[in-house]
Protein backbone atom coordinates (compact mmCIF):
# COMPACT_ATOMS: atom_id res chain seq x y z
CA UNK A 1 -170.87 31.38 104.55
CA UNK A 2 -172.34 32.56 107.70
CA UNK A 3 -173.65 29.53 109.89
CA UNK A 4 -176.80 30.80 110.53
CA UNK A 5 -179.81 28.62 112.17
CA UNK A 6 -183.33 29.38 112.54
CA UNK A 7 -184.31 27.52 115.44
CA UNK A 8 -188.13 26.61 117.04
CA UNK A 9 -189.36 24.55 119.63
CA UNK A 10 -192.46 22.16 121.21
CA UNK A 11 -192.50 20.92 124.40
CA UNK A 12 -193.78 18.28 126.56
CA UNK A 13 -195.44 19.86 129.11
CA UNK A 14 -197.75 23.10 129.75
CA UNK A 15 -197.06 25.82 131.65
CA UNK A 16 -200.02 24.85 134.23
CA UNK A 17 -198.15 21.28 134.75
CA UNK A 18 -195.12 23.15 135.81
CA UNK A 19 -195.97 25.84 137.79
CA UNK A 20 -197.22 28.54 135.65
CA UNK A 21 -194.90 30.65 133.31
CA UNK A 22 -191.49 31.80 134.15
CA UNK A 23 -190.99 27.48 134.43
CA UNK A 24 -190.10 26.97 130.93
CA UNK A 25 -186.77 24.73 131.91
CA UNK A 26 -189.52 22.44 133.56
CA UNK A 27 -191.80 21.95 130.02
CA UNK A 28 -189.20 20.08 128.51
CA UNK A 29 -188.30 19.73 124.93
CA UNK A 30 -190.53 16.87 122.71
CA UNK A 31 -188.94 18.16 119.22
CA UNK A 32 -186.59 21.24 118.22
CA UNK A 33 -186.58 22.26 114.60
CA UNK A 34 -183.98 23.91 112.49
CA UNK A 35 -182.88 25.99 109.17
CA UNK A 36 -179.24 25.46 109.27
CA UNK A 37 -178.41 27.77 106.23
CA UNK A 38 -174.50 26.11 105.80
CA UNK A 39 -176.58 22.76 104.38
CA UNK A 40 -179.37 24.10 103.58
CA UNK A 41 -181.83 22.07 105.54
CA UNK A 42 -184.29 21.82 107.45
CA UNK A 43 -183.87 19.41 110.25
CA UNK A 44 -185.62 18.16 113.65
CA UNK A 45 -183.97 16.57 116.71
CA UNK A 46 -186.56 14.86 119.17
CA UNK A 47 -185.22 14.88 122.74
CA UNK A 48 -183.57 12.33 123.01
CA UNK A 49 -181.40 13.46 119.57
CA UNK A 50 -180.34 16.71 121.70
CA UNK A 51 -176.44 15.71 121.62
CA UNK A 52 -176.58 15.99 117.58
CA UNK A 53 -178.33 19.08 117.82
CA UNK A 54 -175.51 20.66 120.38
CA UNK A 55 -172.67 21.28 118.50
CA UNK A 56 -174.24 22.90 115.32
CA UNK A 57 -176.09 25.61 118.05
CA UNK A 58 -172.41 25.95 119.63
CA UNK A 59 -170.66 26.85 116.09
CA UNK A 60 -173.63 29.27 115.26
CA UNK A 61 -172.78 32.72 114.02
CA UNK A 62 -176.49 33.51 115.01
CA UNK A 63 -179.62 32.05 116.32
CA UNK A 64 -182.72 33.65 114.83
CA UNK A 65 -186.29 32.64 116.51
CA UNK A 66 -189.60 34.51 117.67
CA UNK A 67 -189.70 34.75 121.18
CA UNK A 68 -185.86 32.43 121.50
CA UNK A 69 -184.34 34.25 124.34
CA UNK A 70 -187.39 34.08 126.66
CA UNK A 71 -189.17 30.79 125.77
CA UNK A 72 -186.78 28.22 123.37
CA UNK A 73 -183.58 29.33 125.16
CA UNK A 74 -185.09 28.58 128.33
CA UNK A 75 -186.56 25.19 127.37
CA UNK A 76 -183.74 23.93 126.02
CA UNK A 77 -180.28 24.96 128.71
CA UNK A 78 -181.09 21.85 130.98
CA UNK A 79 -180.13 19.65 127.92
CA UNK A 80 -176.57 21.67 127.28
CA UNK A 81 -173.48 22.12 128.32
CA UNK A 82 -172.67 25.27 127.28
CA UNK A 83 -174.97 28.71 128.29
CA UNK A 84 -176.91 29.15 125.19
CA UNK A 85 -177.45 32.77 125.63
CA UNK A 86 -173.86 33.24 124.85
CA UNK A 87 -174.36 32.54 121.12
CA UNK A 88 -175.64 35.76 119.63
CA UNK A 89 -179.30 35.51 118.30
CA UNK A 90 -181.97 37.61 116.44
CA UNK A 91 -184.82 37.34 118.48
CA UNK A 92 -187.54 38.63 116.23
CA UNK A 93 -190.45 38.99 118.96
CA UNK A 94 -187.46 41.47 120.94
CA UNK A 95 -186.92 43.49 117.59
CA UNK A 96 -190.69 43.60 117.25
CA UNK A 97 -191.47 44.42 120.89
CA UNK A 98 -188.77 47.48 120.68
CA UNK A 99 -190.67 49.40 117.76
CA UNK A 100 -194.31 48.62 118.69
CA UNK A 101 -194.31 48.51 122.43
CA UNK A 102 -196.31 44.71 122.51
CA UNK A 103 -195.66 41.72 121.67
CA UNK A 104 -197.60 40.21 119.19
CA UNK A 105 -197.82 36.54 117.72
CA UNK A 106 -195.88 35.07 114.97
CA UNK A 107 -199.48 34.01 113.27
CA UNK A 108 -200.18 37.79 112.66
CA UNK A 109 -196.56 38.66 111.70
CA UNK A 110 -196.38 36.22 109.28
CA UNK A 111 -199.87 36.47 108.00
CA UNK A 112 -199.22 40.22 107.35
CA UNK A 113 -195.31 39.74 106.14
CA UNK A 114 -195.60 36.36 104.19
CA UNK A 115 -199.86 36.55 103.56
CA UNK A 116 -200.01 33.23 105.03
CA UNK A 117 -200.16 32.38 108.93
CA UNK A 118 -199.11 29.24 111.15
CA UNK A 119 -200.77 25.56 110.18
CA UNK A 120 -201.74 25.13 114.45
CA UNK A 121 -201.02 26.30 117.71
CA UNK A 122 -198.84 24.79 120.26
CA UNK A 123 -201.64 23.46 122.46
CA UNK A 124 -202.10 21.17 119.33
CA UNK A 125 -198.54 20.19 119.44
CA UNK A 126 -199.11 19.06 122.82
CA UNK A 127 -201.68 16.92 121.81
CA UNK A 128 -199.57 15.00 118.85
CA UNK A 129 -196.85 14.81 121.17
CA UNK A 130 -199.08 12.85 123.87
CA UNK A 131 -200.37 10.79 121.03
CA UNK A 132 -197.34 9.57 120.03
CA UNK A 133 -197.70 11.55 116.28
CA UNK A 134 -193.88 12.80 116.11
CA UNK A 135 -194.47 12.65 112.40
CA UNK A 136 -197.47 15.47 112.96
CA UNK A 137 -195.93 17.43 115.71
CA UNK A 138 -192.54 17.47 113.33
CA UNK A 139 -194.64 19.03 110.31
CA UNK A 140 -196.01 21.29 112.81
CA UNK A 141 -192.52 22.92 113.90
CA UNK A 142 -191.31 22.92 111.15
CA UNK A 143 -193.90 24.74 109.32
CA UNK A 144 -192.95 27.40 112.89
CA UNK A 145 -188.95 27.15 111.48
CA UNK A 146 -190.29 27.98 107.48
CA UNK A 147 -192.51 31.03 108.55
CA UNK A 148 -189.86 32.21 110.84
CA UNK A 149 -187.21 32.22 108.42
CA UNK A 150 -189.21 33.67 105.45
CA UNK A 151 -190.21 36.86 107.99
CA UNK A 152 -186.60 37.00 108.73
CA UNK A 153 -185.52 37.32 105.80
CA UNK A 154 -187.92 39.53 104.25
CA UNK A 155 -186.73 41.54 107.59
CA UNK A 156 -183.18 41.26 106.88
CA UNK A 157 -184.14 42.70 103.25
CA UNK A 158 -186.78 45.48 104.25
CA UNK A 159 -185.99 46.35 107.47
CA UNK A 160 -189.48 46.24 108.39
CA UNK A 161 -192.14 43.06 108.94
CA UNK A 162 -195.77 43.99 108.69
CA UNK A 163 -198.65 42.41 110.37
CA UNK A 164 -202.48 42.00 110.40
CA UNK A 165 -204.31 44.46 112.92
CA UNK A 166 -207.67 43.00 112.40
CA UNK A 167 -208.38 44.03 108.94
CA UNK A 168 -205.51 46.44 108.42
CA UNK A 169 -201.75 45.30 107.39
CA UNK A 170 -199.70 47.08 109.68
CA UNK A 171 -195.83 48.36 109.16
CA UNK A 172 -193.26 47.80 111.60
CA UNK A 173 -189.69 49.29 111.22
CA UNK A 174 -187.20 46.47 112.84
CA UNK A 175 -183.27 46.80 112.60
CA UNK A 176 -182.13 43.01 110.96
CA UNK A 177 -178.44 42.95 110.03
CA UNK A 178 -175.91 40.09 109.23
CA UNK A 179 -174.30 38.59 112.03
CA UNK A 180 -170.29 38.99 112.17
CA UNK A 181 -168.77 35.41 111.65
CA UNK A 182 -167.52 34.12 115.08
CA UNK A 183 -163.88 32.51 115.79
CA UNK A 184 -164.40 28.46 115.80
CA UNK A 185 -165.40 26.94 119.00
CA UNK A 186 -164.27 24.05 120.37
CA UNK A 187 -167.09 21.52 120.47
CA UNK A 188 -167.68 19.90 124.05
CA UNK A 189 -169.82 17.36 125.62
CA UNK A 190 -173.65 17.76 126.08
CA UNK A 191 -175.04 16.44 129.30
CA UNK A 192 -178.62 14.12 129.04
């Protein structure tokens, strides 16, 4: 079986407490969650859990995300020791942003692809982070991981995700393909 993960993050901080955007190392990460389709689970590391997390990104055929390789990927190197981008991903935003020429948000792809959208926004996982509700701010990504994987999927099946233009469902033709299985890599240290 392909060891595929669908990965989403939250972070601590806001991009106007670090700088402004183009900071994301600086937000860093409150809670990451995960598909891992080998054991079919879904599973969430808070920060401090980050060294459990590691090796099951490392061994990864493929990470799959909306908006990975510019925002998760970003928020979460300082807490590895191994370059992330290495690991070949499916960045679903990228495949998105190639066919229509925008990004759009994973709220209106999912409500169009799935016919149901995101349970918050991130400024509200701030909030349960900062109030000490890991239990909330958990649900929250997670519910992120679920929509992401179900548009991926119907993605990897269609070739194509659709998505809500005001009151129109929109079609957009995306290329989604298996991953090829990588050799096994040696597991190493992560740094905290």
């Amino acid at each position: 079986m392909l060891k595929k993960i669908v990965l989403d993050l939250e972070t601590q901080k806001e991009f106007a407490e670090v700088g402004g955007r183009g900071k994301n190392h600086l937000l860093k990460v409150s809670v990451v969650g995960i598909y891992d389709y080998v054991q079919n689970k879904y599973l969430t590391f808070e920060e401090r859990e980050i060294p459990k997390l590691a090796p099951l990104l490392q061994a990864a055929d493929q990470i799959i995300g909306f908006n990975i390789k510019d925002f998760d990927y970003e928020v979460i190197q300082p807490y590895l020791d191994f370059d992330i981008h290495e690991i070949p991903h499916y960045d679903l935003l990228q495949e998105i942003n190639k066919s229509l020429g925008r990004r759009i948000s994973l709220n209106v792809v999912a409500q169009g692809t799935i016919g149901s959208g995101k349970s918050g926004d991130g400024k509200q996982a701030l909030v349960h982070f900062r109030n000490g509700r890991m239990d909330l701010l958990k649900k929250y990504c997670l519910d992120d991981v679920r929509i992401t994987r179900q548009v991926y999927e119907y993605a990897l099946k269609n070739q194509k995700v659709l998505y809500r233009d005001y009151f129109n469902i929109r079609e957009i033709a995306i290329t989604c393909q298996e991953p090829q299985a990588r050799a096994s890599v040696q597991h190493q240290a992560v740094l905290f």
